[in-house]
C-alpha atoms as a PDB file:
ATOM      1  CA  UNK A   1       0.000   0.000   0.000  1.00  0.00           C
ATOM      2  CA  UNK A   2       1.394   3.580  -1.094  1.00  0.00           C
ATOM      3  CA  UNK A   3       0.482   6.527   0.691  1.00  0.00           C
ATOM      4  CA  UNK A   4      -0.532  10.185  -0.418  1.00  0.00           C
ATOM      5  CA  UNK A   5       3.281  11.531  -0.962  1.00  0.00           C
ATOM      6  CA  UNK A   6       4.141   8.441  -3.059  1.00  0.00           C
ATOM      7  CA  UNK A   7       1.131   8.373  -5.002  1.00  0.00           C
ATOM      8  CA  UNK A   8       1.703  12.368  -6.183  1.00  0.00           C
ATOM      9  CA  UNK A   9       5.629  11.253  -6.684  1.00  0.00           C
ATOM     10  CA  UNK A  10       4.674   8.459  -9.384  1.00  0.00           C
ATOM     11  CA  UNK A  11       1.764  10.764 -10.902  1.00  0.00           C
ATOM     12  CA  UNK A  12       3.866  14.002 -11.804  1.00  0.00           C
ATOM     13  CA  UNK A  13       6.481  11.467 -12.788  1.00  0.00           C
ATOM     14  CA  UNK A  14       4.704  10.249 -15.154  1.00  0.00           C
ATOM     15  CA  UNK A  15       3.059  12.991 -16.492  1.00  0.00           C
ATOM     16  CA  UNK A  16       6.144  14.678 -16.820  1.00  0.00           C
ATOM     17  CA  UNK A  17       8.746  12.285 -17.876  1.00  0.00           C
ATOM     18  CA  UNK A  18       6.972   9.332 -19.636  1.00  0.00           C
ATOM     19  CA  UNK A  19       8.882   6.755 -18.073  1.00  0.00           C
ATOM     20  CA  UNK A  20       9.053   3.421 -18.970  1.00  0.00           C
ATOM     21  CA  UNK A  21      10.319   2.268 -16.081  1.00  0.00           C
ATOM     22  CA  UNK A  22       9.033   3.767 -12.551  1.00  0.00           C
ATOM     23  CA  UNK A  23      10.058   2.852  -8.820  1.00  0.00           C
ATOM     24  CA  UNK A  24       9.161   5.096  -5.869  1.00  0.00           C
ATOM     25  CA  UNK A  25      10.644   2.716  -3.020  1.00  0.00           C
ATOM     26  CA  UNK A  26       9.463   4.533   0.620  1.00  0.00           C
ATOM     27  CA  UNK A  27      12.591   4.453   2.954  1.00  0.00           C
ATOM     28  CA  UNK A  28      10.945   6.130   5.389  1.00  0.00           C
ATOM     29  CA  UNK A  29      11.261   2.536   8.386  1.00  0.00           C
ATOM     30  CA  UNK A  30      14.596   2.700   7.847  1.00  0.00           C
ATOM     31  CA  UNK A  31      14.645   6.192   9.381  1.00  0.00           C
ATOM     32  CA  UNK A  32      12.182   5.863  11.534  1.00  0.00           C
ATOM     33  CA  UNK A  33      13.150   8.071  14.982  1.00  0.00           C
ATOM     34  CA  UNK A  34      16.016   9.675  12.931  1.00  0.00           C
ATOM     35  CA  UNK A  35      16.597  12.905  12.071  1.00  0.00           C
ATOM     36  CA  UNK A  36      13.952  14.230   9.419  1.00  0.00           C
ATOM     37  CA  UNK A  37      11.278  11.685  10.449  1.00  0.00           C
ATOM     38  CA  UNK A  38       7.931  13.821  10.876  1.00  0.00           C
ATOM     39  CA  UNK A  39       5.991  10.263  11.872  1.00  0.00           C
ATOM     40  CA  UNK A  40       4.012  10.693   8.500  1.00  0.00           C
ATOM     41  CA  UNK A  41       5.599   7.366   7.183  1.00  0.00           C
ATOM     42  CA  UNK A  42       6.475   8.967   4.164  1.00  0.00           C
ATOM     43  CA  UNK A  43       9.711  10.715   4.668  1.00  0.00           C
ATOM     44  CA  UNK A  44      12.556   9.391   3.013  1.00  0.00           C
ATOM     45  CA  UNK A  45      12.161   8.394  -0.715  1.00  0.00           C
ATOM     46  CA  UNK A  46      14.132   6.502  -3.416  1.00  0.00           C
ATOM     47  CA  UNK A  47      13.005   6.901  -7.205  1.00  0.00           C
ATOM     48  CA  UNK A  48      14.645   4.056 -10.553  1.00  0.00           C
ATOM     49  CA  UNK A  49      13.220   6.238 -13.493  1.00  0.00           C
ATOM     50  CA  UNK A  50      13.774   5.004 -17.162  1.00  0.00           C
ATOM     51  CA  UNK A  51      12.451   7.547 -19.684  1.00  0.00           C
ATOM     52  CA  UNK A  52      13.000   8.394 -23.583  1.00  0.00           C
ATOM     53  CA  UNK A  53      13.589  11.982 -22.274  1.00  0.00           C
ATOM     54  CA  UNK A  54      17.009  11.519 -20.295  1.00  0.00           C
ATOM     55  CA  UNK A  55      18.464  10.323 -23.718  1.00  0.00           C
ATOM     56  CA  UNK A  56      21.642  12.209 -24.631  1.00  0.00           C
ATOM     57  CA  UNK A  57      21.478  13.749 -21.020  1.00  0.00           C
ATOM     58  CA  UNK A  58      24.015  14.136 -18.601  1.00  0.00           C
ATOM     59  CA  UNK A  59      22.904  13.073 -14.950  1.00  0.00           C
ATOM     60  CA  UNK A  60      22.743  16.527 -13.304  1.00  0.00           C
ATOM     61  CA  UNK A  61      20.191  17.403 -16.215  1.00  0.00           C
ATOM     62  CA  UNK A  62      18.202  14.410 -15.374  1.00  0.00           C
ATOM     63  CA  UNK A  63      18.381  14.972 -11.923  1.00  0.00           C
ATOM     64  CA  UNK A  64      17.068  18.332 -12.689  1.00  0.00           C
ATOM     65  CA  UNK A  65      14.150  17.454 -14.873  1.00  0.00           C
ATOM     66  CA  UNK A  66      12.765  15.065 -12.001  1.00  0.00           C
ATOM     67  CA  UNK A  67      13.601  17.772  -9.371  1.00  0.00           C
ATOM     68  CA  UNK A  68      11.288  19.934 -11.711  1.00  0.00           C
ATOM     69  CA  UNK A  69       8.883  17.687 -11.800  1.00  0.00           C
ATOM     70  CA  UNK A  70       8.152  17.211  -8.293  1.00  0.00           C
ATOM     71  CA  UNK A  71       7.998  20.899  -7.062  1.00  0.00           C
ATOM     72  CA  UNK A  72       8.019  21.411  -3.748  1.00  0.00           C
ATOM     73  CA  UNK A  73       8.093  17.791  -2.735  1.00  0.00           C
ATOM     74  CA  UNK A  74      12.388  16.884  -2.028  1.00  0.00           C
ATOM     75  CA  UNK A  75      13.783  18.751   0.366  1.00  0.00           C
ATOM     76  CA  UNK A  76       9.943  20.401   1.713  1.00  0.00           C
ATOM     77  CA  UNK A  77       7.581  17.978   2.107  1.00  0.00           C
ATOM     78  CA  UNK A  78       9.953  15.322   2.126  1.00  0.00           C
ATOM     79  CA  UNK A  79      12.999  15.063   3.580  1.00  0.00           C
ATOM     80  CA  UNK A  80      15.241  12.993   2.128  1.00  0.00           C
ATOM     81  CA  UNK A  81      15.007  12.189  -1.356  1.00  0.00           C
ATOM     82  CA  UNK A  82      17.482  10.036  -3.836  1.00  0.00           C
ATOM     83  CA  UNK A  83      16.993   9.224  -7.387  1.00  0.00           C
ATOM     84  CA  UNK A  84      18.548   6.829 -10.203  1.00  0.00           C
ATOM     85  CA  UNK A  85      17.998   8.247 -13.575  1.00  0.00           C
ATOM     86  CA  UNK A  86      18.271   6.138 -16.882  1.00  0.00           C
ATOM     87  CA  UNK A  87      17.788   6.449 -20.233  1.00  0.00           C
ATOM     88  CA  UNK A  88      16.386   2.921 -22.058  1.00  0.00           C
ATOM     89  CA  UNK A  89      18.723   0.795 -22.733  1.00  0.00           C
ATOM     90  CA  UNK A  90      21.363   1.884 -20.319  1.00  0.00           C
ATOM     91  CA  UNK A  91      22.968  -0.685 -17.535  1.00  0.00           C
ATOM     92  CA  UNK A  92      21.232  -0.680 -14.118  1.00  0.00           C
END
């Protein structure tokens, strides 16, 4: 089950980036009484994209277009927030 935070994470990510591979992996238990845990259970995030639109794209510019993406959500509304970004066809 995938809570309100993760559901908006894969929905502008997809809207955004077309990807053809999506992961939003919750970290948030593994932080749990840490620092940046607000008890919401959605606190620390990983994201695996794969999209058409990182092709020919160096990583900080893919980084970027996902940052874009999600607005205020890393680094506001979330606290920690870590991302793999691949074009198709690339090792993982």
């Amino acid at each position: 089950m995938t809570g309100p935070v993760a559901n908006e994470i894969t929905q502008l990510l997809t809207e955004a980036l077309f990807p053809t591979r999506l992961e939003v992996i919750n970290d948030s238990a593994q932080h749990a009484g840490h620092s940046g845990d607000d008890g919401s259970g959605e606190s620390h995030f990983t994201v695996v994209i794969e999209s058409p639109v990182f092709e020919g794209k160096n990583r900080l510019a893919r980084q970027r277009m996902v940052l874009a993406a999600l607005g205020d959500i890393p680094g506001n509304r979330v606290h920690a927030f870590a991302m793999k970004c691949f074009a198709p066809g690339e090792g993982q």
